[in-house]
C-alpha atoms as a PDB file:
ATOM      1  CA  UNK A   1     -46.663  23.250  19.540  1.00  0.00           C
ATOM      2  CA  UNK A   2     -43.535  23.083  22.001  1.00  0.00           C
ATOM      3  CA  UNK A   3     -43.294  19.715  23.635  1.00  0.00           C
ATOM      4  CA  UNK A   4     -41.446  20.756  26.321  1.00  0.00           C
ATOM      5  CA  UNK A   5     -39.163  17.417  26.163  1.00  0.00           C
ATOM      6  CA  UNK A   6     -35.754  17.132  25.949  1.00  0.00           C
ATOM      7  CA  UNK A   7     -33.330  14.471  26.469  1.00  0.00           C
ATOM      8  CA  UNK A   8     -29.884  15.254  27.249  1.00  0.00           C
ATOM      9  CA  UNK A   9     -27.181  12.502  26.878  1.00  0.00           C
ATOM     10  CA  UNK A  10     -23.645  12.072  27.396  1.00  0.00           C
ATOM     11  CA  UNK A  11     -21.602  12.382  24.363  1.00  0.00           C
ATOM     12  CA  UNK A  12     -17.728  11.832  23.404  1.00  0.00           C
ATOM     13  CA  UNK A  13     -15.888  13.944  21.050  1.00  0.00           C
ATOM     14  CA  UNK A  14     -15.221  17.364  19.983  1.00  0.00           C
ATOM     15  CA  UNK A  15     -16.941  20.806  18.877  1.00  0.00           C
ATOM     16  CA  UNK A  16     -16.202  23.971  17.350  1.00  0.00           C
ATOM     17  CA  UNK A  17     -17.826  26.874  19.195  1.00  0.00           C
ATOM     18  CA  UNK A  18     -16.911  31.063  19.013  1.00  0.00           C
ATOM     19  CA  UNK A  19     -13.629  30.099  21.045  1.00  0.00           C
ATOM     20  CA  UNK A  20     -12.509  26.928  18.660  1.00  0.00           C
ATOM     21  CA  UNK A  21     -12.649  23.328  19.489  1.00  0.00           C
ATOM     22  CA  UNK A  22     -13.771  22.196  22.946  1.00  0.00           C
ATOM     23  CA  UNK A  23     -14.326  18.760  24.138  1.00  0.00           C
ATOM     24  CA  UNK A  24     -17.915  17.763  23.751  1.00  0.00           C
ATOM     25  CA  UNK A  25     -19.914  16.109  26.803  1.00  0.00           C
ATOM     26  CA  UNK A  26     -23.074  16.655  26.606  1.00  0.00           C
ATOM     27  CA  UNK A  27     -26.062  17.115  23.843  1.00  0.00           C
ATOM     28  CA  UNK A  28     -29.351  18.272  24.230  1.00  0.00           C
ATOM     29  CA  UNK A  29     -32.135  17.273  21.763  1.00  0.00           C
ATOM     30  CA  UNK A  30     -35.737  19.217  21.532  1.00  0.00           C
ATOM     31  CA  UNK A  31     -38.473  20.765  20.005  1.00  0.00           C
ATOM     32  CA  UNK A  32     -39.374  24.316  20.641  1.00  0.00           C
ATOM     33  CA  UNK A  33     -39.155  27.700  19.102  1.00  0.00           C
ATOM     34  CA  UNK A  34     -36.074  28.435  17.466  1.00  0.00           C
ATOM     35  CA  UNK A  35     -33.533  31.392  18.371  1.00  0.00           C
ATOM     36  CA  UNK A  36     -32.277  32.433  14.842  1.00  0.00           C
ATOM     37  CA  UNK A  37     -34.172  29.815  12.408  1.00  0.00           C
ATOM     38  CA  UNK A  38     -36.965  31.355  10.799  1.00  0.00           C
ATOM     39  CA  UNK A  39     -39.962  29.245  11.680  1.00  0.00           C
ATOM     40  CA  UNK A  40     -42.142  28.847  14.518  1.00  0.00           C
ATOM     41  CA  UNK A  41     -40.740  25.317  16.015  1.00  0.00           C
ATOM     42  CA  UNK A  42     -37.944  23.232  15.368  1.00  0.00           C
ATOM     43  CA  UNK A  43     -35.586  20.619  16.376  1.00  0.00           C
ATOM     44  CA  UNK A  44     -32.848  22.009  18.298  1.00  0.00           C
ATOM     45  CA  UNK A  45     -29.531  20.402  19.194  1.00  0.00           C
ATOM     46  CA  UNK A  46     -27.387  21.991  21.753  1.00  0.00           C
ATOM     47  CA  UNK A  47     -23.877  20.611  21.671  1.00  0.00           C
ATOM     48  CA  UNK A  48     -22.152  21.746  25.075  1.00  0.00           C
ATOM     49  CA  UNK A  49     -19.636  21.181  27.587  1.00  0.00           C
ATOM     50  CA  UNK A  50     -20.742  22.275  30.625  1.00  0.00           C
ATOM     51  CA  UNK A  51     -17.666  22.775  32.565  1.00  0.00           C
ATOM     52  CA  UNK A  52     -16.704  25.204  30.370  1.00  0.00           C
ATOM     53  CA  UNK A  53     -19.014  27.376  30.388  1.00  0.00           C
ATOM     54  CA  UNK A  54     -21.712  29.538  28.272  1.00  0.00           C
ATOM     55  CA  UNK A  55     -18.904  29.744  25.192  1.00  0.00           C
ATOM     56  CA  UNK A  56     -18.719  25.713  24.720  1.00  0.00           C
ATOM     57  CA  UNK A  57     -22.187  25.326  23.014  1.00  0.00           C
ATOM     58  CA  UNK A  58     -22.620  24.739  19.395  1.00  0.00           C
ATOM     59  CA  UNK A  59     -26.425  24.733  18.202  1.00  0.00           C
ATOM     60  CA  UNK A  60     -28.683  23.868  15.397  1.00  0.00           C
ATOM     61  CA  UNK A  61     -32.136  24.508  14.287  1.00  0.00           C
ATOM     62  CA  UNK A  62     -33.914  22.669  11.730  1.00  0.00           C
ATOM     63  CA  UNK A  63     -36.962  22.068  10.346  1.00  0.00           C
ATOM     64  CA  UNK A  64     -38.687  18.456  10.858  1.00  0.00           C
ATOM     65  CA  UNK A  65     -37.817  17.206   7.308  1.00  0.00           C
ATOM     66  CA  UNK A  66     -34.196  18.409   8.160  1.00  0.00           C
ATOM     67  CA  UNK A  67     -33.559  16.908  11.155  1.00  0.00           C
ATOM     68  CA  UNK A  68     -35.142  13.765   9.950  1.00  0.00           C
ATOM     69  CA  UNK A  69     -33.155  13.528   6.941  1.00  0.00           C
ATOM     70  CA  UNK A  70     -29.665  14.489   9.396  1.00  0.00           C
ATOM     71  CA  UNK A  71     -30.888  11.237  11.348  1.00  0.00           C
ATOM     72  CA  UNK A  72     -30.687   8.849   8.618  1.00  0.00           C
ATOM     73  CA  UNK A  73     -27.871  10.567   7.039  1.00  0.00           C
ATOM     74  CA  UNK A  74     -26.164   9.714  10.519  1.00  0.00           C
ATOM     75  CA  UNK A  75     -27.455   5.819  10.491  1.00  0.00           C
ATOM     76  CA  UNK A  76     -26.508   5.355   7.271  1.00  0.00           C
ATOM     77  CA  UNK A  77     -23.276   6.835   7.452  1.00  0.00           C
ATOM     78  CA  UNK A  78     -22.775   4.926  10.695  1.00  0.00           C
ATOM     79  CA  UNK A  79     -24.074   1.564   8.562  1.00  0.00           C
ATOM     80  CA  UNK A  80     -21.410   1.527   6.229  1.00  0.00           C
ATOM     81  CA  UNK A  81     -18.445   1.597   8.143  1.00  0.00           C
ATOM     82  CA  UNK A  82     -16.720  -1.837   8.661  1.00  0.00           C
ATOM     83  CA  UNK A  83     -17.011  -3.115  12.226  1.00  0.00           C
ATOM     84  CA  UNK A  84     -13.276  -2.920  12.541  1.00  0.00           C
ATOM     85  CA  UNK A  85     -13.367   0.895  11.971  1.00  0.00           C
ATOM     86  CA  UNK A  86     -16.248   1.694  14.646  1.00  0.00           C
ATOM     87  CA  UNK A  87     -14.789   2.946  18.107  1.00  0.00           C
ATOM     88  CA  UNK A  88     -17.134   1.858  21.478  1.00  0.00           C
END
């Protein structure tokens, strides 16, 4: 079942799309029928710049388990740098 909910956020840093590496300013999270992926749902993540156009837009589909497992791979990545190291 779609949900029909995203949540877009601002983001800072950088993503490679079909034209190279393009400042990143935006992502888009959601769950919804994939493009390419194989299944019927997943969790999407659109990584865009918007000012850029249609060509500054890096995507992923994955299944749940995926997606969860991406998550805490993130936090605990995020976790063990020292405080020193982490930009605001």
């Amino acid at each position: 079942m779609c949900t029909y909910e995203a949540e877009r956020i601002s983001v800072t840093g950088s993503a490679k799309g079909a034209n190279g590496w393009f400042r990143a300013t935006d992502a888009t999270v959601y769950y919804d029928h994939p493009v390419h992926f194989g299944a019927g749902h997943a969790l999407m993540v659109d990584v865009i710049n918007p000012a850029l156009g249609a060509s500054s837009r890096v995507g992923l589909e994955l299944n749940a388990e995926s997606a969860r497992e991406l998550a805490l791979a993130i936090l605990r990545s995020l976790d063990g740098v020292p405080a020193g190291l982490l930009e605001r």
